[in-house]
C-alpha atoms as a PDB file:
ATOM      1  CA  UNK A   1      22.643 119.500 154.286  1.00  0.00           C
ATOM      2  CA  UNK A   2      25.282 120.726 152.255  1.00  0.00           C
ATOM      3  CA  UNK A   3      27.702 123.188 153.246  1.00  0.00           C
ATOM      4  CA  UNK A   4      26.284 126.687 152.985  1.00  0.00           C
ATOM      5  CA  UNK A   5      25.553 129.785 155.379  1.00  0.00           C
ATOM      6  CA  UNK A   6      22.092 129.218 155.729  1.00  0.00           C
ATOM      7  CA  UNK A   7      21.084 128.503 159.357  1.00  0.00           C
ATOM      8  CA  UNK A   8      21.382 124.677 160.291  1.00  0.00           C
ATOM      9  CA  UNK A   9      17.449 123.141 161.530  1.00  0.00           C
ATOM     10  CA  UNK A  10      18.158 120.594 163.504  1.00  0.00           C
ATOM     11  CA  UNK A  11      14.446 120.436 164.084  1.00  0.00           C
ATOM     12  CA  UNK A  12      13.769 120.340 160.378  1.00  0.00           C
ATOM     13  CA  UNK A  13      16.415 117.074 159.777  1.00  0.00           C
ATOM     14  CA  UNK A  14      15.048 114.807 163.132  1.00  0.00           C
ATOM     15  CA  UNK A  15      11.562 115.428 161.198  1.00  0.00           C
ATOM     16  CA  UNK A  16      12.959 114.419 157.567  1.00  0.00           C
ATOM     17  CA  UNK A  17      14.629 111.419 159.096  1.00  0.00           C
ATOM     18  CA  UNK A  18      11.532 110.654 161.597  1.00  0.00           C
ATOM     19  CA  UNK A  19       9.255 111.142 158.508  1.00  0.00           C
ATOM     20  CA  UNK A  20      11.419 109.145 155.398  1.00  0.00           C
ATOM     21  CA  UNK A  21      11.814 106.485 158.619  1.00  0.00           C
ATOM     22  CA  UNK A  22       7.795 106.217 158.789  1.00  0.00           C
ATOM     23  CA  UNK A  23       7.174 106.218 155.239  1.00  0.00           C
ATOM     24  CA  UNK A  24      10.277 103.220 154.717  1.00  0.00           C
ATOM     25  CA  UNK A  25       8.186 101.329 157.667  1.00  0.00           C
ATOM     26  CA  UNK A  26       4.634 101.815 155.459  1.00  0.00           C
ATOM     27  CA  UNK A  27       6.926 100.633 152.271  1.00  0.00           C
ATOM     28  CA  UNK A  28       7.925  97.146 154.036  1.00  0.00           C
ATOM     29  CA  UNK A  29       4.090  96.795 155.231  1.00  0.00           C
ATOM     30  CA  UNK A  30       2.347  97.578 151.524  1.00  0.00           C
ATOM     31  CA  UNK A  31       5.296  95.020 149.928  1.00  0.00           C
ATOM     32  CA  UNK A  32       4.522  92.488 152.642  1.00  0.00           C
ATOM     33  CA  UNK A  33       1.101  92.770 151.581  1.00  0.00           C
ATOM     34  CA  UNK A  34       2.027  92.315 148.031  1.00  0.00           C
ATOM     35  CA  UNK A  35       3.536  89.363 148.367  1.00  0.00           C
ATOM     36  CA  UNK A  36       0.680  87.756 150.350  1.00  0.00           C
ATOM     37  CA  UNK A  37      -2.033  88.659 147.744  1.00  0.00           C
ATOM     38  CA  UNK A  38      -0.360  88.887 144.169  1.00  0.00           C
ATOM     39  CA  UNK A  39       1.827  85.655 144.121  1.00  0.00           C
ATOM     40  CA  UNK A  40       3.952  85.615 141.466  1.00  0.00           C
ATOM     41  CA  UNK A  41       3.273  88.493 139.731  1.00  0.00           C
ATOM     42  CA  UNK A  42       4.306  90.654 142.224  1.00  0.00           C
ATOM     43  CA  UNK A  43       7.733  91.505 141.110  1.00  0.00           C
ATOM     44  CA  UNK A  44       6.630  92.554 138.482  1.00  0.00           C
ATOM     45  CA  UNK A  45       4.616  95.455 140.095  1.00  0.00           C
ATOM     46  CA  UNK A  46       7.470  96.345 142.147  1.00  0.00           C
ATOM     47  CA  UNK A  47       9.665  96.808 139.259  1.00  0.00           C
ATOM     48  CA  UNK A  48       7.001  98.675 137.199  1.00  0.00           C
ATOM     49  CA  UNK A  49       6.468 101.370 140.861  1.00  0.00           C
ATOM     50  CA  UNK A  50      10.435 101.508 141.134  1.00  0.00           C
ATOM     51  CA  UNK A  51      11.046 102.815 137.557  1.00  0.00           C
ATOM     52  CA  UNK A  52       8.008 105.229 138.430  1.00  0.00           C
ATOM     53  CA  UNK A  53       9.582 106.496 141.397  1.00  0.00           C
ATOM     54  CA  UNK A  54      13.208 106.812 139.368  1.00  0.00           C
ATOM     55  CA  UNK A  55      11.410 108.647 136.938  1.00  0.00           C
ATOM     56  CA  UNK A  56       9.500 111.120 139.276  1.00  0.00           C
ATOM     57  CA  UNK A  57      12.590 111.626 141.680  1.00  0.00           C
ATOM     58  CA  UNK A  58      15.204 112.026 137.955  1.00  0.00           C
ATOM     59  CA  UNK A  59      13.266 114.286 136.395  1.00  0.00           C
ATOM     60  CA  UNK A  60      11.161 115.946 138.922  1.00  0.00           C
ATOM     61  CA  UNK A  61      12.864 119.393 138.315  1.00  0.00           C
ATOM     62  CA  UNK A  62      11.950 119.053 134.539  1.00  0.00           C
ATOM     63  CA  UNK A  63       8.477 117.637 135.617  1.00  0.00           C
ATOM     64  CA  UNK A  64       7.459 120.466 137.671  1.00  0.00           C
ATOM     65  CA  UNK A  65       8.623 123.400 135.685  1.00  0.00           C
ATOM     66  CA  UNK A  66       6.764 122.235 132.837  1.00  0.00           C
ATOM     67  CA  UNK A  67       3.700 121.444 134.410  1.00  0.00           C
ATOM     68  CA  UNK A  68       3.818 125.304 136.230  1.00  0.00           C
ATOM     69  CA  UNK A  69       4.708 126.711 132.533  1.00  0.00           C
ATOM     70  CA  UNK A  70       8.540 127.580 134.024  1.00  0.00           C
ATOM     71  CA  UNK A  71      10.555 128.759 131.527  1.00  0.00           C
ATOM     72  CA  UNK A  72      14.224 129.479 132.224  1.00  0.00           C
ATOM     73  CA  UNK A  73      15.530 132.726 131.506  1.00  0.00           C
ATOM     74  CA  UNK A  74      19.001 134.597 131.047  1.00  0.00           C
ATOM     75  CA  UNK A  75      20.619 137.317 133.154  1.00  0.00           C
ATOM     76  CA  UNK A  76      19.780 139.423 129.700  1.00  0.00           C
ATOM     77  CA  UNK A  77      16.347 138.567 129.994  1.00  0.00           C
ATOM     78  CA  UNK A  78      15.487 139.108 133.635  1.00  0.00           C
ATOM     79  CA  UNK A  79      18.904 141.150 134.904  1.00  0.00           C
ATOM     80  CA  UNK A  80      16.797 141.844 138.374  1.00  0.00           C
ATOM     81  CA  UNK A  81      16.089 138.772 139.284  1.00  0.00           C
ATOM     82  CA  UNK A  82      19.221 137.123 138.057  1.00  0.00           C
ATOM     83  CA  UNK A  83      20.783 139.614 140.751  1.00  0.00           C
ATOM     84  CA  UNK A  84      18.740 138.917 143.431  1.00  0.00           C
ATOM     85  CA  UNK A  85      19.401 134.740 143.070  1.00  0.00           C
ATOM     86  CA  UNK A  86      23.073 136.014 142.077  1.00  0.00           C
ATOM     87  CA  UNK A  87      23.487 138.284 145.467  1.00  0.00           C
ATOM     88  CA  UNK A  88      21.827 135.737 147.765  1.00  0.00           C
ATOM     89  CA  UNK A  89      24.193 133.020 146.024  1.00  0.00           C
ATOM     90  CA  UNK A  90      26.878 134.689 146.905  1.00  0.00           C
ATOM     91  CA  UNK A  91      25.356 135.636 150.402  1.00  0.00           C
ATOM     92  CA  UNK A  92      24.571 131.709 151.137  1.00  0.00           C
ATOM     93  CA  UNK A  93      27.780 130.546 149.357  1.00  0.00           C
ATOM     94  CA  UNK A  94      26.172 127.988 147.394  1.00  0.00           C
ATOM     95  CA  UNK A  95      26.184 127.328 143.654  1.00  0.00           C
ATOM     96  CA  UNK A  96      23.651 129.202 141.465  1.00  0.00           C
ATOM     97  CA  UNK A  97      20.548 127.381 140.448  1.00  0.00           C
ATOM     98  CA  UNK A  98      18.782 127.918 137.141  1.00  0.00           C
ATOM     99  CA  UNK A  99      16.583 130.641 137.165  1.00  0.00           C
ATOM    100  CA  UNK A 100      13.086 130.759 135.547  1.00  0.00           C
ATOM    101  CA  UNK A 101      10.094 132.907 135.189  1.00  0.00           C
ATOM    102  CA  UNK A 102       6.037 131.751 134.887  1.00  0.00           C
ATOM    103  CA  UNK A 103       3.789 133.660 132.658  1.00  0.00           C
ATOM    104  CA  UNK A 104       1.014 133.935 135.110  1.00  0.00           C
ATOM    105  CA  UNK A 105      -0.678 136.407 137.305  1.00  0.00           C
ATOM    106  CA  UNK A 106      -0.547 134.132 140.781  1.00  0.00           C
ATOM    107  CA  UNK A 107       1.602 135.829 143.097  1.00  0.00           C
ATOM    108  CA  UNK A 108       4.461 133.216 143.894  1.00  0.00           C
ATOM    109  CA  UNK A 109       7.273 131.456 143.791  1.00  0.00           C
ATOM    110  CA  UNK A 110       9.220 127.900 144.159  1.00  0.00           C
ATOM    111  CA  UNK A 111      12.306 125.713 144.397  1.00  0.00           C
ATOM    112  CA  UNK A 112      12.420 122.166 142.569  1.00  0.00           C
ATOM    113  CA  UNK A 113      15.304 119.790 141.989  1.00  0.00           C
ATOM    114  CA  UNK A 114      16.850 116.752 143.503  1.00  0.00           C
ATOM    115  CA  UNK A 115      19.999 118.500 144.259  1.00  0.00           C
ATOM    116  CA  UNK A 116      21.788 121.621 144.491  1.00  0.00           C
ATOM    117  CA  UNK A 117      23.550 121.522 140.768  1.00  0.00           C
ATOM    118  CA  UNK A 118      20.378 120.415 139.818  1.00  0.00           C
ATOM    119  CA  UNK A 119      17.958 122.811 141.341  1.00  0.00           C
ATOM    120  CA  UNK A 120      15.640 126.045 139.761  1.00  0.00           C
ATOM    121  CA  UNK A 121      14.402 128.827 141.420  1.00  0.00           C
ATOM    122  CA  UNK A 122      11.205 130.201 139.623  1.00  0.00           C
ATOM    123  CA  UNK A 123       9.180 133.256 139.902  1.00  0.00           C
ATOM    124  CA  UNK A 124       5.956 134.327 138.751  1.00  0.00           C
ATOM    125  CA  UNK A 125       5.592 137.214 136.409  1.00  0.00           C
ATOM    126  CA  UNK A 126       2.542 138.028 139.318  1.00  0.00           C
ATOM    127  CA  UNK A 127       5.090 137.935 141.915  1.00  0.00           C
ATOM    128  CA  UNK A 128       7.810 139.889 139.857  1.00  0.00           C
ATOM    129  CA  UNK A 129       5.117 143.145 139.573  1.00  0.00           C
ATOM    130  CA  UNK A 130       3.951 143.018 142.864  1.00  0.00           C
ATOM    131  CA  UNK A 131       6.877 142.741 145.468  1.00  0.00           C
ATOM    132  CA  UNK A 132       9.695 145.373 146.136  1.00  0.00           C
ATOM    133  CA  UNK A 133      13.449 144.711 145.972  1.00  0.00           C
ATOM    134  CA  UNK A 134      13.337 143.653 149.559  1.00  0.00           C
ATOM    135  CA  UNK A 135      10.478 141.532 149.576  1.00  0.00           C
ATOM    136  CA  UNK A 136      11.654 139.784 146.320  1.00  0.00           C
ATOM    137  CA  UNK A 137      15.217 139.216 148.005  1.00  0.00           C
ATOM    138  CA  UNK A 138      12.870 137.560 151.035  1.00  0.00           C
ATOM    139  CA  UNK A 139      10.867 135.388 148.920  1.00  0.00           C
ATOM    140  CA  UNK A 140      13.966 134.066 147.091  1.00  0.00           C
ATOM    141  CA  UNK A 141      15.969 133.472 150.197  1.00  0.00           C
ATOM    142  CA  UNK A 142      13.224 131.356 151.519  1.00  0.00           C
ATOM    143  CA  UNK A 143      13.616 128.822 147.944  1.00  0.00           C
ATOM    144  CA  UNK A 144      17.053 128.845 148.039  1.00  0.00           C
ATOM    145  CA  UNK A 145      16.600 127.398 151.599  1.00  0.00           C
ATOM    146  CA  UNK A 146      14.528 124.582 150.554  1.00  0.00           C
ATOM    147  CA  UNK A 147      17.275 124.000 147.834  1.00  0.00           C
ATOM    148  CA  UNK A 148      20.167 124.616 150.644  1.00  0.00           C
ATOM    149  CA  UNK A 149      18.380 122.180 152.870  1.00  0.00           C
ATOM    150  CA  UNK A 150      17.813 119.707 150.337  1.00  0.00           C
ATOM    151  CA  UNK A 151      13.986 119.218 151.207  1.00  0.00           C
ATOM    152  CA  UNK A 152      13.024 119.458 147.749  1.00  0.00           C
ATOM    153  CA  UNK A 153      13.602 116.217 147.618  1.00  0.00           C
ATOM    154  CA  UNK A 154      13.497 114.370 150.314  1.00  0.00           C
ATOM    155  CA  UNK A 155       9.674 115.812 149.665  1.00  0.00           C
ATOM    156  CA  UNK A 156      10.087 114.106 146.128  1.00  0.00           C
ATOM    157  CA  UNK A 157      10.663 110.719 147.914  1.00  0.00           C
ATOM    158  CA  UNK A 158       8.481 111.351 150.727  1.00  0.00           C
ATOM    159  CA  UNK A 159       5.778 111.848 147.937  1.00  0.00           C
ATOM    160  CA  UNK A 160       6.031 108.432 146.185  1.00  0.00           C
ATOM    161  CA  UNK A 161       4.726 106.430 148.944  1.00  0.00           C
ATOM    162  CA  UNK A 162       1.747 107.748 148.004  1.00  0.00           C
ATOM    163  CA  UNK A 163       2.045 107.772 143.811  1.00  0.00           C
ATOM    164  CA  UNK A 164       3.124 104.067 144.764  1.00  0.00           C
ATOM    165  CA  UNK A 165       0.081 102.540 146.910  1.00  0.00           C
ATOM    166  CA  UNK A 166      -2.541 104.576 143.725  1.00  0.00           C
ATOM    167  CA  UNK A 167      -0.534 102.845 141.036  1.00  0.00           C
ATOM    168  CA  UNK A 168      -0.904  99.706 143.269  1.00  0.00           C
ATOM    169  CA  UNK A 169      -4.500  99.659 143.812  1.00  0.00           C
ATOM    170  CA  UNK A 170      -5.213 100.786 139.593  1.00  0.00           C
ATOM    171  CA  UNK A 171      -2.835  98.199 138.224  1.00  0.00           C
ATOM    172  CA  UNK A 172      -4.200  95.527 140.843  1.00  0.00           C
ATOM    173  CA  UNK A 173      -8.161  96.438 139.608  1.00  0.00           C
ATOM    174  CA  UNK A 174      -7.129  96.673 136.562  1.00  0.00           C
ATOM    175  CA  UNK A 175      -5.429  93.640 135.813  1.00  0.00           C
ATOM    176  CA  UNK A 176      -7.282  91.193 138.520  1.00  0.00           C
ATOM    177  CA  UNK A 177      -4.206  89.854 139.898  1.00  0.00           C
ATOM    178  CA  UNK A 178      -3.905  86.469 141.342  1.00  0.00           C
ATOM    179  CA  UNK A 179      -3.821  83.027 139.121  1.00  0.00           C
ATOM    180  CA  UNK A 180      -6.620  81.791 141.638  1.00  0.00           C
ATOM    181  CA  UNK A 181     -10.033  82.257 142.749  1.00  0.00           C
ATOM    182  CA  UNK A 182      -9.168  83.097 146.224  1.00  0.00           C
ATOM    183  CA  UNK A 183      -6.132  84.433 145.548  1.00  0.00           C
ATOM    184  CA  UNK A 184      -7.888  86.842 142.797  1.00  0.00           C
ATOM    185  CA  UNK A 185     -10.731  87.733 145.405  1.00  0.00           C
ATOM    186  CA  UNK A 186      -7.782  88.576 147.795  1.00  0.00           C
ATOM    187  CA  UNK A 187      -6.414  90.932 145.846  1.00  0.00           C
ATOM    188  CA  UNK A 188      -9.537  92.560 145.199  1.00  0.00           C
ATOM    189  CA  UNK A 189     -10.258  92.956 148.396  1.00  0.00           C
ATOM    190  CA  UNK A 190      -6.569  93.624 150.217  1.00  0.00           C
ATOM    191  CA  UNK A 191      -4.624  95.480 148.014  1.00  0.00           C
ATOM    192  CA  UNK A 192      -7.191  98.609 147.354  1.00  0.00           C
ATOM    193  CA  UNK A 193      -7.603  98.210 151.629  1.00  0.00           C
ATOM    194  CA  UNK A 194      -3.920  98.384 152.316  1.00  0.00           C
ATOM    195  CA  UNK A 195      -3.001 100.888 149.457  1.00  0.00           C
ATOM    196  CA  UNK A 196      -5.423 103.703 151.044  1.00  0.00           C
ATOM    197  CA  UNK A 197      -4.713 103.284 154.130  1.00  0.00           C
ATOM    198  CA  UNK A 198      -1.052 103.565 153.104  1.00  0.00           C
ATOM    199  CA  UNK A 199      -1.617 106.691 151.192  1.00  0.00           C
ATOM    200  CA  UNK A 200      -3.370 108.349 153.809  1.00  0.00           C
ATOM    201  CA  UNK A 201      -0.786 107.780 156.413  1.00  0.00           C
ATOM    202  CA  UNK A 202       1.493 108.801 153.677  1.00  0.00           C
ATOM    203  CA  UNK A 203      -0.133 111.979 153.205  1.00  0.00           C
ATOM    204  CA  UNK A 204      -0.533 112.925 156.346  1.00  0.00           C
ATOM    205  CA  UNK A 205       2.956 112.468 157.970  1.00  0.00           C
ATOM    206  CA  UNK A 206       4.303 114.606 154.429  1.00  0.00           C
ATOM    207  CA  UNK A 207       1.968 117.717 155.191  1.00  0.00           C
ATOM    208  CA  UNK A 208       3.147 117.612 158.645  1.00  0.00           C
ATOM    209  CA  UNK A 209       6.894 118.152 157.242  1.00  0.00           C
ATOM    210  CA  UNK A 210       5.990 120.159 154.675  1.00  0.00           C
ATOM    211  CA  UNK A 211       4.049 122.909 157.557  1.00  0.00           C
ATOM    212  CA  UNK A 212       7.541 122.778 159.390  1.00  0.00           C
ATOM    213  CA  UNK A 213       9.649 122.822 156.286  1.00  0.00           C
ATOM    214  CA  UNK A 214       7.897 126.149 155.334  1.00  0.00           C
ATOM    215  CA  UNK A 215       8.403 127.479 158.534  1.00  0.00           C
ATOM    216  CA  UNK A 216      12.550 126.812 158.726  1.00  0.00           C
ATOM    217  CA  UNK A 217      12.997 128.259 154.956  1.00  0.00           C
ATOM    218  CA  UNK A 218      10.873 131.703 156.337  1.00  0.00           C
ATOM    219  CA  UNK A 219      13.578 131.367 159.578  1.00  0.00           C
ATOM    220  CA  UNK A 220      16.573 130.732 157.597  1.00  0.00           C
ATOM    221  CA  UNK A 221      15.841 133.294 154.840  1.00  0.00           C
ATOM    222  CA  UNK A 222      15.051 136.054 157.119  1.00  0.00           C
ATOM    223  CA  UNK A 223      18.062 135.371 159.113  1.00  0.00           C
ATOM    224  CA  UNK A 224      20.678 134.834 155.101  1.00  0.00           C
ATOM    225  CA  UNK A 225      18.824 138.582 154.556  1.00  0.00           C
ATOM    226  CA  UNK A 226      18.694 139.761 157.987  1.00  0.00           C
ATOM    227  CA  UNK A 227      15.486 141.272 156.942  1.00  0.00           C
ATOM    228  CA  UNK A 228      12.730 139.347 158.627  1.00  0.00           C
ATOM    229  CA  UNK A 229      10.535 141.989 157.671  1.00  0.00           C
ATOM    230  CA  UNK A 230      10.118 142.394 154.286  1.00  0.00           C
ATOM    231  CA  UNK A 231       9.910 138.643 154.255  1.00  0.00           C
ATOM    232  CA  UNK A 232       6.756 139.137 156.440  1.00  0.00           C
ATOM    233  CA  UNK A 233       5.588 142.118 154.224  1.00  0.00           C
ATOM    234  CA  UNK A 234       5.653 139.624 151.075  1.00  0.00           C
ATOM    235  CA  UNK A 235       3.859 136.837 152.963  1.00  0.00           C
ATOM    236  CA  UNK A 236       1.095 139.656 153.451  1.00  0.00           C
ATOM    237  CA  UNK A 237       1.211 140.794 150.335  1.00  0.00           C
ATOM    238  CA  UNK A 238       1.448 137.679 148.289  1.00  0.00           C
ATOM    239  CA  UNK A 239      -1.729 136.547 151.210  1.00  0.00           C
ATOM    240  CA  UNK A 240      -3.859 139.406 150.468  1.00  0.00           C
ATOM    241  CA  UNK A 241      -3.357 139.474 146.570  1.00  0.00           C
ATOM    242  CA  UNK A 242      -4.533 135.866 146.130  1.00  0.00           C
ATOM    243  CA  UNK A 243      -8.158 137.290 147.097  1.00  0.00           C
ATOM    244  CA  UNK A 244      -7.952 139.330 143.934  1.00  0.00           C
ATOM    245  CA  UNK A 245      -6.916 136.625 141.277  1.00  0.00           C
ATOM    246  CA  UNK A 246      -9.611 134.894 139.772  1.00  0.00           C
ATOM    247  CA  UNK A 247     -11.148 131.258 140.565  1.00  0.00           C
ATOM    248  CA  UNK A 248      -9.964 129.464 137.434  1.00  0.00           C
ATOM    249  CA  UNK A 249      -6.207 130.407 137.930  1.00  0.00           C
ATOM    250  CA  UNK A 250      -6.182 129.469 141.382  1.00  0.00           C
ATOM    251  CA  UNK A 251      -7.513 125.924 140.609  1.00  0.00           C
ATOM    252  CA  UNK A 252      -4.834 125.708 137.896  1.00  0.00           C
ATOM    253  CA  UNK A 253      -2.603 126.341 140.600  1.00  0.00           C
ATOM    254  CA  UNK A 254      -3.797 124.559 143.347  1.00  0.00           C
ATOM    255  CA  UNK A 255      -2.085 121.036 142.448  1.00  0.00           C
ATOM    256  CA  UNK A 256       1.070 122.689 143.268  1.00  0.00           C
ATOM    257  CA  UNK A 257       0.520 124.246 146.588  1.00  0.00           C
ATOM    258  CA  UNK A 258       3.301 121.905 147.922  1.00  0.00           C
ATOM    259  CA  UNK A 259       5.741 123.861 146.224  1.00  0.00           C
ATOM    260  CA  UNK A 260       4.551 127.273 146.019  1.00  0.00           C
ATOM    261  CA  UNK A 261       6.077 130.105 148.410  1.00  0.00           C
ATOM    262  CA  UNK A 262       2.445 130.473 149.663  1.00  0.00           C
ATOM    263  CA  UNK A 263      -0.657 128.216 148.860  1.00  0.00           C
ATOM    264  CA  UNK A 264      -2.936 129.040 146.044  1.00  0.00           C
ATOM    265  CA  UNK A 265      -6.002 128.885 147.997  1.00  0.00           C
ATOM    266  CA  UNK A 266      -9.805 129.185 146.152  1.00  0.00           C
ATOM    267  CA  UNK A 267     -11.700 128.988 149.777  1.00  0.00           C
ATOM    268  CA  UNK A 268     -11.725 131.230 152.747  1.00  0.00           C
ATOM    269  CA  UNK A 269      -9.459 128.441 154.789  1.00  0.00           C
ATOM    270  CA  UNK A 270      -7.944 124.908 154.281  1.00  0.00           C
ATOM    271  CA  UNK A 271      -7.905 122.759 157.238  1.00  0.00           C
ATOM    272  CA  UNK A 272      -5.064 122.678 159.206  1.00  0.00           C
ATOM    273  CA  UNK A 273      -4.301 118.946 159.157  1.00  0.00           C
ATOM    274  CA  UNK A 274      -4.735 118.495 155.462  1.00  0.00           C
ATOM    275  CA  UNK A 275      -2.888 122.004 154.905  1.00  0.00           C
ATOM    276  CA  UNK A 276       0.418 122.225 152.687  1.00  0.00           C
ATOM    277  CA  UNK A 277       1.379 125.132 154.453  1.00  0.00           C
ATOM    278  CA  UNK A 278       1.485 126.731 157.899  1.00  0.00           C
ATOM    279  CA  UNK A 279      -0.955 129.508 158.140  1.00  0.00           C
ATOM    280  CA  UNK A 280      -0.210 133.551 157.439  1.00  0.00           C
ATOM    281  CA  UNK A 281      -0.332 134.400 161.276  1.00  0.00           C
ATOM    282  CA  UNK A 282       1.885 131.561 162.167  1.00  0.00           C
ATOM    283  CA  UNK A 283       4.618 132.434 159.548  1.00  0.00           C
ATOM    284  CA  UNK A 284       3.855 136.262 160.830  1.00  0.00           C
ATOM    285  CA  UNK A 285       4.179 135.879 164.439  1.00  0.00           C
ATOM    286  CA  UNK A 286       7.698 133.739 163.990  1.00  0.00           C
ATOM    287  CA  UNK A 287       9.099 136.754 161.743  1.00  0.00           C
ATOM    288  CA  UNK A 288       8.137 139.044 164.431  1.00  0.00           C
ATOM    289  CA  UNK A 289       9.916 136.938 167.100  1.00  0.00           C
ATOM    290  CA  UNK A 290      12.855 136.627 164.879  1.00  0.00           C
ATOM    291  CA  UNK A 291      12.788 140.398 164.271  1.00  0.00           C
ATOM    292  CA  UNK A 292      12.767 140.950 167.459  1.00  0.00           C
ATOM    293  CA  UNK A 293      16.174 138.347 168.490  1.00  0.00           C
ATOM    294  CA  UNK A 294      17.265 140.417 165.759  1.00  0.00           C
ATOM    295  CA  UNK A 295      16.596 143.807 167.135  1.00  0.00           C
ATOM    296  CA  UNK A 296      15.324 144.592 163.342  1.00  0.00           C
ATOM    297  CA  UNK A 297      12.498 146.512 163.662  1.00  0.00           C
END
C-alpha cells in the first residue's frame, strides 16, 4: 500500500496475498492442462489470454468508466464534489484522482484504476441528489480507500483467472484443438472440464475478498472522516433508495456490483456466498462498533 493516512489492514493484505497466491496456483494447474490437451498450439492460446489480460488490467480504468457512462468532470463543473475528493485528498495525503460523474438515477458510487496516478473516483448524479455533505464525504472516503489500498486492482488481476479459463473453453470449442483424433476428443472433453472448475474456484475465492475489501474501505473511511456515522447513514440511505429505482436500471447496473459503493440489487437478497458485497447489517453493526472505539455518537 502506498504511503497515505488511511488506516493500514493487515487483514485485508494476508487475504490479497492468500487470494492472488490461490488464483497463481489455479493458473499453473489450467496451463498444465493446456499443455497436456492442445499440443502445439498451445502457445498460441497463452499468448492470445496474456494480451487479454494486458489489455483488461491497462485499460481497465478507461474500460469501466465507459461501460458505467463515467464522464469526467472539472472543478467548474461539479465545484462540490471536486471539494469533497479535494478535502479528503488532502486529509489522506495522497494524490488526487480524476473525478467523474454518471448520468443515472442509481444511488452510488466507485473507484477504478490500476494505480493511484491512474485512478477515478465517480459518482452518480442519483447519489449526488440524495446524500448530505457528510454522507457524500463518507461515501468518497470509502473509494479513495480502495484506491489508497490498491485493491482496485489486485481485483483487476484477481478477475482474469476467470476471463482466462471462458476464453479458454470458447477458443478451444471453437477451434477443435488438437492435430489428432484423441488428442482433439481430449480437448473437447478436458479443457471445458478444467476451465469451469477453474472459474468457479476463481470466483469464489474473489467474492470472498471483495466482502472483506468492502468492509476495510467502510473502516478506513470512517476512521480518514472520523465520522462513522454518516458513513452508516449513506449505506442506509443508498440501501433503502435502491427499492425505489426501477427494474430495468438496476439490471443495467447489476454487472458492476463489484465496483459499486453498494450492490445494485433487483431481488429481495443475494446469497451470501455468491454476494459481491457484505450485507447492510454487517457494514452497520461494524460502524457502530467503530463509533463507539471512537466515542462518536
Amino acid at each position: 500500500m502506498a504511503r497515505t493516512r488511511f488506516a493500514p489492514d493487515r487483514g485485508l493484505t494476508n487475504r490479497m496475498v492468500l487470494t492472488m497466491f490461490l488464483l497463481g496456483l489455479l493458473y499453473v494447474v489450467i496451463v498444465g492442462v493446456l499443455i497436456v490437451a492442445l499440443g502445439k498450439a498451445w502457445p498460441l492460446i497463452v499468448l492470445i489470454a496474456g494480451a487479454v489480460f494486458v489489455a483488461q488490467f491497462w485499460f481497465s480504468d478507461r474500460i469501466a468508466a465507459f461501460s458505467m457512462g463515467a464522464r469526467e468532470v472539472t472543478p467548474q463543473e461539479a465545484p462540490e464534489l471536486h471539494g469533497a475528493v479535494d478535502r479528503l485528498c488532502a486529509l489522506a495525503d495522497m494524490p488526487k484522482p480524476r473525478v467523474a460523474i454518471a448520468r443515472t438515477d442509481v444511488p452510488n458510487a466507485f473507484a477504478t484504476g490500476r494505480s493511484q496516478k491512474k485512478s477515478l473516483v465517480c459518482a452518480t448524479t442519483g447519489l449526488l441528489r440524495r446524500l448530505e455533505p457528510d454522507e457524500l464525504e463518507g461515501v468518497l472516503a470509502h473509494e479513495l480507500s480502495h484506491v489508497a489500498h490498491r485493491d482496485v486492482a489486485v481485483m483487476t488481476i484477481a478477475g482474469f483467472l476467470g476471463v482466462l479459463a471462458g476464453l479458454i473453453t470458447r477458443m478451444a470449442l471453437w477451434t477443435g484443438l488438437g492435430r489428432s483424433r484423441n488428442n482433439q476428443n481430449l480437448a473437447f472433453i478436458l479443457i471445458p472440464l478444467v476451465s469451469a472448475v477453474v472459474y468457479v474456484i476463481s470466483f469464489l475465492l474473489t467474492r470472498l475478498l471483495s466482502r472483506y475489501r468492502e468492509l476495510s474501505a467502510d473502516r478506513a473511511g470512517a476512521l480518514l472522516t472520523g465520522r462513522p456515522s454518516a458513513l452508516a447513514s449513506a449505506l442506509t440511505k443508498v440501501s433503502g433508495q435502491m427499492a425505489r429505482i426501477p427494474t430495468r436500471d438496476l439490471r443495467q447496473a447489476e454487472p458492476f456490483n463489484a465496483f459499486f459503493f453498494a450492490p445494485a440489487v433487483t431481488g429481495e437478497s443475494l446469497s451470501r456466498l455468491l454476494s459481491s458485497h457484505p450485507t447492510l447489517q454487517q457494514r452497520l453493526d461494524r460502524l457502530a462498533r467503530l463509533s463507539g472505539e471512537l466515542g462518536r455518537p
